[in-house]
C-alpha atoms as a PDB file:
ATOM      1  CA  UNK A   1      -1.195   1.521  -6.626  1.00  0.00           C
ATOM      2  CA  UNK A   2       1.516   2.105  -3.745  1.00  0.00           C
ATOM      3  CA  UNK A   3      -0.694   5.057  -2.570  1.00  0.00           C
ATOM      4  CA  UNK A   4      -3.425   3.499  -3.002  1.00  0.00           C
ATOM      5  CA  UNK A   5      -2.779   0.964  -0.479  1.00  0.00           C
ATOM      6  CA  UNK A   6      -1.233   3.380   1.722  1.00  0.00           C
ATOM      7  CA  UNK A   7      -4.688   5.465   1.714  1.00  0.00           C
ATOM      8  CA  UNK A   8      -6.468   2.001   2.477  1.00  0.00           C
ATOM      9  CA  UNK A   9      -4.380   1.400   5.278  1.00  0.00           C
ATOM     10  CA  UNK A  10      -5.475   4.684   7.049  1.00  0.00           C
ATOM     11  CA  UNK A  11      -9.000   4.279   6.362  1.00  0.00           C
ATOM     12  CA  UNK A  12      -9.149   0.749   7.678  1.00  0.00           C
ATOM     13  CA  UNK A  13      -7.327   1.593  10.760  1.00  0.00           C
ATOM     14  CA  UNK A  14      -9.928   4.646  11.357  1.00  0.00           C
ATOM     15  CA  UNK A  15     -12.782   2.306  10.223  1.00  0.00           C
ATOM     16  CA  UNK A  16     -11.949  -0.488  12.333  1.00  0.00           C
ATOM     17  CA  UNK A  17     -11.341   1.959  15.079  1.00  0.00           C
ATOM     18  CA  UNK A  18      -8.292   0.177  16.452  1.00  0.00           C
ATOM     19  CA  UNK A  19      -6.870   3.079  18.435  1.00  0.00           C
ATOM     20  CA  UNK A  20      -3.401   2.510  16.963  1.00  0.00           C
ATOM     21  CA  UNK A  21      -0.672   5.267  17.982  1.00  0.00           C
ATOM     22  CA  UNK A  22       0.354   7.795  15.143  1.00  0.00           C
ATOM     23  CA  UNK A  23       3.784   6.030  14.967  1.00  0.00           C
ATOM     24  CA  UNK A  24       1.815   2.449  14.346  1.00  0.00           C
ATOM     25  CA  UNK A  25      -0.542   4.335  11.390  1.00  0.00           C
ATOM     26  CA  UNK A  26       2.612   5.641  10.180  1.00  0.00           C
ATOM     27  CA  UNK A  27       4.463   2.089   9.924  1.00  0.00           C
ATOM     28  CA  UNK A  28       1.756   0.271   9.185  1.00  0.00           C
ATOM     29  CA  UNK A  29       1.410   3.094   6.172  1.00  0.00           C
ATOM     30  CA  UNK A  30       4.570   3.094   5.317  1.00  0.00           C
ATOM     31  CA  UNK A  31       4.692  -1.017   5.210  1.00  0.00           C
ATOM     32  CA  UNK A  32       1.541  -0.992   3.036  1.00  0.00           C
ATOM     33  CA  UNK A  33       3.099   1.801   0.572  1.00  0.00           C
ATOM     34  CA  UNK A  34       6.251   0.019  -0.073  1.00  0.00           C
ATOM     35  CA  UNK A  35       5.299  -3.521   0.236  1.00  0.00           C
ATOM     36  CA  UNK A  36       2.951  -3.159  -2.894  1.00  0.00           C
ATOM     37  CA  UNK A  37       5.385  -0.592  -4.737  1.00  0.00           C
ATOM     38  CA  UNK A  38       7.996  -3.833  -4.687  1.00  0.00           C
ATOM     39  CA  UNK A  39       5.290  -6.416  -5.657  1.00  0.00           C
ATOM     40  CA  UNK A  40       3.961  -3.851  -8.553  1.00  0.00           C
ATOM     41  CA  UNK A  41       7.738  -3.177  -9.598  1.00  0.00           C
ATOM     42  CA  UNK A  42       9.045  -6.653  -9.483  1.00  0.00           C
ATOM     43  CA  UNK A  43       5.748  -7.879 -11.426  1.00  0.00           C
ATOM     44  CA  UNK A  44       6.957  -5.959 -14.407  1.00  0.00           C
ATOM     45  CA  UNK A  45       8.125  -7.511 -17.624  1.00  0.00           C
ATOM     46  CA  UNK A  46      11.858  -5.561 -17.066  1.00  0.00           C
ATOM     47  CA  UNK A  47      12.091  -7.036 -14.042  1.00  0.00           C
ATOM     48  CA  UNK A  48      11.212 -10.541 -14.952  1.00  0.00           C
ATOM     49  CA  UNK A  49      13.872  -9.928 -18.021  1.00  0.00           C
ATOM     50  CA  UNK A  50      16.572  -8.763 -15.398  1.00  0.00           C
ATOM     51  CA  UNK A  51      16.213 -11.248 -12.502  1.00  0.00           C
ATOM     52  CA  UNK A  52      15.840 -14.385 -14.587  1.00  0.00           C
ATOM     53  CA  UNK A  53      17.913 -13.376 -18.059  1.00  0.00           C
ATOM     54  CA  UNK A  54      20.557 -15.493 -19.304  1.00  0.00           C
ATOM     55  CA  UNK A  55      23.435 -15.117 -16.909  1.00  0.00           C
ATOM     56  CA  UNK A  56      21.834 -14.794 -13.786  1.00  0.00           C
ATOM     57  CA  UNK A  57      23.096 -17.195 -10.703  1.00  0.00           C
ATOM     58  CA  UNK A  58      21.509 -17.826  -7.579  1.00  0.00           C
ATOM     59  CA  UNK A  59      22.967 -14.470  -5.969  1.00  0.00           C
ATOM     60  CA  UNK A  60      21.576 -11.991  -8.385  1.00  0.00           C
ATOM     61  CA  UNK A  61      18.332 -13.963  -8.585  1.00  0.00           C
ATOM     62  CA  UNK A  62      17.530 -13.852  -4.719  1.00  0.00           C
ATOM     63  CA  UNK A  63      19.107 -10.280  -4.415  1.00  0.00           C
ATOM     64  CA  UNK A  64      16.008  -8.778  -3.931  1.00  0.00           C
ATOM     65  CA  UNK A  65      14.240 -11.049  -0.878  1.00  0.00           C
ATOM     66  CA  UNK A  66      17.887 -11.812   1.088  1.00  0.00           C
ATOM     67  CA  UNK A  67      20.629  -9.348   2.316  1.00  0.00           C
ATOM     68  CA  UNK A  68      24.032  -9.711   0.798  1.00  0.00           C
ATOM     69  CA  UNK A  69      27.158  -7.868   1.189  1.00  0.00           C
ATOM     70  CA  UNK A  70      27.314  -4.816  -1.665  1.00  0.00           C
ATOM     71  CA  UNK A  71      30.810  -4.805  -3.938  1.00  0.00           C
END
């Protein structure tokens, strides 16, 4: 699905014809890749399991969406 969107990124930005630089496609790739890698991932029932088991606090929950300080 991740490179799926990534492939639908560069087609849109050729088919829209928005004369983006190579290092914009290339972002704006990259963003599309791994934004919908995380969504697919987190969707998952093992990560539903993990980030809202029994013994999770507010840290371990928002983990993934804030940045925190690594023991």
């Amino acid at each position: 699905m991740s490179v799926g969107a990534a492939v639908a990124m560069v087609f849109y930005v050729t088919w829209k014809d928005l004369q983006w630089t190579p290092i914009q496609i290339i972002l704006a790739t990259w963003m599309a890749f791994d934004i919908v890698g995380a969504i697919v991932t987190n969707a998952t029932s093992a990560a539903k399991r993990w980030y809202r088991g029994e013994g999770q606090e507010f840290r371990e929950y928002f983990g993934l969406i804030a940045f925190r300080r690594l023991d």
